[in-house]
Protein backbone atom coordinates (compact mmCIF):
# COMPACT_ATOMS: atom_id res chain seq x y z
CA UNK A 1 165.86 -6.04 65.97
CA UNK A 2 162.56 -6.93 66.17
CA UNK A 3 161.60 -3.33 64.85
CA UNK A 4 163.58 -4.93 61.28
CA UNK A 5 161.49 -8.01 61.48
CA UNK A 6 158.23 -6.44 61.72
CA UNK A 7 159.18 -4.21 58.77
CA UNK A 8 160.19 -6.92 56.69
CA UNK A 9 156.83 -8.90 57.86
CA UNK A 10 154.94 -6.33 56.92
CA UNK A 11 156.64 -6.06 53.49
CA UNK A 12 156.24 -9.43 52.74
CA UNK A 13 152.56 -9.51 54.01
CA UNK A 14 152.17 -6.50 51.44
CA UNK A 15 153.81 -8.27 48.26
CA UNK A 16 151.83 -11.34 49.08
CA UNK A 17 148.55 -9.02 48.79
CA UNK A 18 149.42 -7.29 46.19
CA UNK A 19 150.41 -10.96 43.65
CA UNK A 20 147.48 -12.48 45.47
CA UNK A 21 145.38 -14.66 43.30
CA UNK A 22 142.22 -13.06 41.89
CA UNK A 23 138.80 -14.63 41.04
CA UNK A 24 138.63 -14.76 36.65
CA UNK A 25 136.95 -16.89 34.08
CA UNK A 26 134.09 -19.36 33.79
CA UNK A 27 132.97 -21.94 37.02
CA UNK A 28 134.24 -25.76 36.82
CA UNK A 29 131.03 -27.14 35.38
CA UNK A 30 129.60 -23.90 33.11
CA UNK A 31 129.43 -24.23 29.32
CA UNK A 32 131.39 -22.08 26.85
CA UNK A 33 130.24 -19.75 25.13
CA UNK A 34 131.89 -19.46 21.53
CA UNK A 35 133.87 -16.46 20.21
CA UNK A 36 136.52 -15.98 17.62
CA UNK A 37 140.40 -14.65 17.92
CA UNK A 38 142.73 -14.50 14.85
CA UNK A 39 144.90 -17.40 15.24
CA UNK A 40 148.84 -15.85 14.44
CA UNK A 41 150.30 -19.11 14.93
CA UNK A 42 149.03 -22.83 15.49
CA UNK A 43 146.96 -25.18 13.17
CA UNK A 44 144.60 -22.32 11.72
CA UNK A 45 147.25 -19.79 11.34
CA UNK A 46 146.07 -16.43 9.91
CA UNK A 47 142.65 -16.76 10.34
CA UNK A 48 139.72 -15.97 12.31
CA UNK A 49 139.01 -18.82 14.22
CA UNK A 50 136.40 -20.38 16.97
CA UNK A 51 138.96 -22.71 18.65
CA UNK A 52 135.72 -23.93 21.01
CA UNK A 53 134.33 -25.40 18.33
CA UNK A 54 137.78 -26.40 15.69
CA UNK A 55 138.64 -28.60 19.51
CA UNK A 56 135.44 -29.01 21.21
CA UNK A 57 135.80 -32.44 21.67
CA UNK A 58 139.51 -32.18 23.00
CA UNK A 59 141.02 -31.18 26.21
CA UNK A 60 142.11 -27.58 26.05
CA UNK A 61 143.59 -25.01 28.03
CA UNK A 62 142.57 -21.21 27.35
CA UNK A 63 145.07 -19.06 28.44
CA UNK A 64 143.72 -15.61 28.61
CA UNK A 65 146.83 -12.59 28.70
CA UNK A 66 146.75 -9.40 29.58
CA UNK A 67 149.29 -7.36 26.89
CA UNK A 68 150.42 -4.99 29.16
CA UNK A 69 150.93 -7.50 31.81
CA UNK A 70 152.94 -10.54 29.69
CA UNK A 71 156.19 -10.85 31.87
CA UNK A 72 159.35 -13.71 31.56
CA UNK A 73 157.99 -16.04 34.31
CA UNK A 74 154.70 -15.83 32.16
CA UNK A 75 156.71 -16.74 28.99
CA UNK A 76 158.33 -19.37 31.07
CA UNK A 77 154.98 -20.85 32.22
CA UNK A 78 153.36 -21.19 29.13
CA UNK A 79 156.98 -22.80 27.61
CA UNK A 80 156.67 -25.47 30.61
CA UNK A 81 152.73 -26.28 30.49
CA UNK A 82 153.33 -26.39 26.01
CA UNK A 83 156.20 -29.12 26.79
CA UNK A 84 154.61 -30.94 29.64
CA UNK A 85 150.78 -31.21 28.52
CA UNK A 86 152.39 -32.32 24.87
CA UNK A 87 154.43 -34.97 26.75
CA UNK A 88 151.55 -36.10 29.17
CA UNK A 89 148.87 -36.37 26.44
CA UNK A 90 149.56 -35.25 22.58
CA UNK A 91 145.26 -34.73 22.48
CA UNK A 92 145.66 -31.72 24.36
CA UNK A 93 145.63 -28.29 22.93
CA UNK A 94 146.51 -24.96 24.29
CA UNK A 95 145.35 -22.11 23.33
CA UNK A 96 146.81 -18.45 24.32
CA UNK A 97 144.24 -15.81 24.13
CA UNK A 98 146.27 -11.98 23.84
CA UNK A 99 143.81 -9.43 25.70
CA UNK A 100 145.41 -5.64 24.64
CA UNK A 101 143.68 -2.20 23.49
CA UNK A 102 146.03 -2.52 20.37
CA UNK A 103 145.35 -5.83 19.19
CA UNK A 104 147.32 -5.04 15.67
CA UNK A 105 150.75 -4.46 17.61
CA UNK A 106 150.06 -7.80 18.98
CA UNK A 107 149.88 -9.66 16.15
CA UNK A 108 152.83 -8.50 14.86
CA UNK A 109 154.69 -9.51 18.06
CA UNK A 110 153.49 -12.84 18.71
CA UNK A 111 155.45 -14.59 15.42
CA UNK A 112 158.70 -13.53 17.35
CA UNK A 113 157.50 -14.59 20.31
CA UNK A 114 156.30 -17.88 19.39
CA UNK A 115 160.35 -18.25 18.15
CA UNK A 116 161.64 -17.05 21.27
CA UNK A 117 159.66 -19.51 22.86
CA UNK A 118 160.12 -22.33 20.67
CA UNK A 119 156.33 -23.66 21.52
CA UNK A 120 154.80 -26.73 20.19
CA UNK A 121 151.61 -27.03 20.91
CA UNK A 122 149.81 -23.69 21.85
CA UNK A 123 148.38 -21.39 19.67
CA UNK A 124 148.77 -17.82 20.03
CA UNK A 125 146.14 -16.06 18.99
CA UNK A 126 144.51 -12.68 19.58
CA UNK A 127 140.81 -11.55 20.75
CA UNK A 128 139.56 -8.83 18.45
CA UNK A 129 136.86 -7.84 20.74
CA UNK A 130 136.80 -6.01 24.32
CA UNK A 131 139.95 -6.14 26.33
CA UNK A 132 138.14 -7.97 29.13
CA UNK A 133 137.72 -10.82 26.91
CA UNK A 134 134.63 -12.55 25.42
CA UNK A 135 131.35 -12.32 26.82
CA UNK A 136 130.37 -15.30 29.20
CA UNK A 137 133.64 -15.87 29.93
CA UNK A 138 133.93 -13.72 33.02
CA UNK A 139 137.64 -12.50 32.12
CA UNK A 140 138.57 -9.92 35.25
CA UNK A 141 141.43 -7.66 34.14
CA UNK A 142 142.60 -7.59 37.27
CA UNK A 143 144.13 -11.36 36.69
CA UNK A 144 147.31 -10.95 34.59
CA UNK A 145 146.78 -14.61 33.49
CA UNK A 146 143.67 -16.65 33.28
CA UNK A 147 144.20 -20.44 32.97
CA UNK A 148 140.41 -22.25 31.92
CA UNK A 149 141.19 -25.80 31.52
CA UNK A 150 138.09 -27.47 29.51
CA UNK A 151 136.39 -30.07 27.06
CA UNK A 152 133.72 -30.90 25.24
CA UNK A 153 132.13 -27.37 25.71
CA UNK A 154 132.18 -26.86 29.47
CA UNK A 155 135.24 -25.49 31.60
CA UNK A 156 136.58 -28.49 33.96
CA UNK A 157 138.78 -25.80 36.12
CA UNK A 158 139.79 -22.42 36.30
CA UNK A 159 143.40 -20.71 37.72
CA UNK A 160 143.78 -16.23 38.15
CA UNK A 161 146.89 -15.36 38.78
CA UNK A 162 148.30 -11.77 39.04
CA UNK A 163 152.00 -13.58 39.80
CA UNK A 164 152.66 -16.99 37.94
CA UNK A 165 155.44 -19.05 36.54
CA UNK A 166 156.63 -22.67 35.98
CA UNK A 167 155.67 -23.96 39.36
CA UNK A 168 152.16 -23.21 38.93
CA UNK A 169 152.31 -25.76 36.07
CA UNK A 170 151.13 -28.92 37.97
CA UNK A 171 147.68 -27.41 39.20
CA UNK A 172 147.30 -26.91 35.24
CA UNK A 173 148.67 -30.59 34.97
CA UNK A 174 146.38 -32.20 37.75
CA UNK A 175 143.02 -30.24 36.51
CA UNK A 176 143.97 -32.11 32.94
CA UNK A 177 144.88 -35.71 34.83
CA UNK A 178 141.51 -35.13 36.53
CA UNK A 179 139.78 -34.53 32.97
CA UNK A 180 140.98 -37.12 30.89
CA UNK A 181 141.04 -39.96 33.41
CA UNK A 182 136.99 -39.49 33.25
């Protein structure tokens, strides 16, 4: 019996390493530095955009997705965070930042994912450039989704995950309540 429990310690132990959160994007305080994605959905659609500067004064959250990595709980994440941030406060944007080698591919898929998802108020867009993101931003590939919360030029809070879902919404949430109560 207590052979079984150390085996399924030890498993656990091990799946907890392996979805363990990873250090990705800019510091709480560091400015932005600008770079464009073509925006497949969202207020700019079908353009190449620089969403720092179209919302620099607004509160935004970058979310920065690894292709190969994009997974249901993701989908439901970014469904929950689109319906709560619009609810909480209809200033803030969110803007969903596809990271892949084939960047074409993507933007064919994101139109039918954007229906799938029914989303309001995110953008999907896709980053034409290096599939570690752009430069300054300190995008590790390692995080399946990077989460940069920020305004007026400067990130306010950061989130890696290599495992997330809906109920790592409200540390999204709280970063925003902490931003737009200043």
């Amino acid at each position: 019996m207590s052979r079984l429990l150390a085996t399924c310690f030890a498993t656990l132990l091990g799946a907890n390493l392996l979805f363990a959160d990873v250090e990705s994007g800019p510091k709480a305080g560091e400015e932005l530095k600008d770079f464009k994605v073509f925006s497949v959905t969202g207020p700019v659609e079908g353009k190449e955009v620089s969403y720092l500067m179209e919302l620099k004064e607004k509160p935004t959250v970058y979310l920065f997705i690894q292709q190969e990595r994009w997974v249901r709980p993701m989908a439901k994440f970014m469904k929950v965070l689109d319906t709560e941030c619009k609810d909480a406060n209809k200033d803030v944007q969110i803007v969903a930042v596809w990271l892949s080698e084939k960047p074409d591919d993507v933007k064919e898929y994101l139109p039918k994912a954007n229906t799938a998802l029914s989303l309001d108020n995110t953008a999907l867009t896709v980053f034409q450039g290096e599939k570690s993101g752009p430069n300054g931003w300190s995008i590790n590939s390692d995080a399946h989704i990077t989460v940069v919360v920020a305004s007026k030029g400067k990130a306010a809070a950061t989130f890696a995950f290599q495992s997330v879902n809906d109920t790592d919404v409200p540390k999204v949430k709280e970063a925003l309540k902490k931003l737009t109560a200043k």
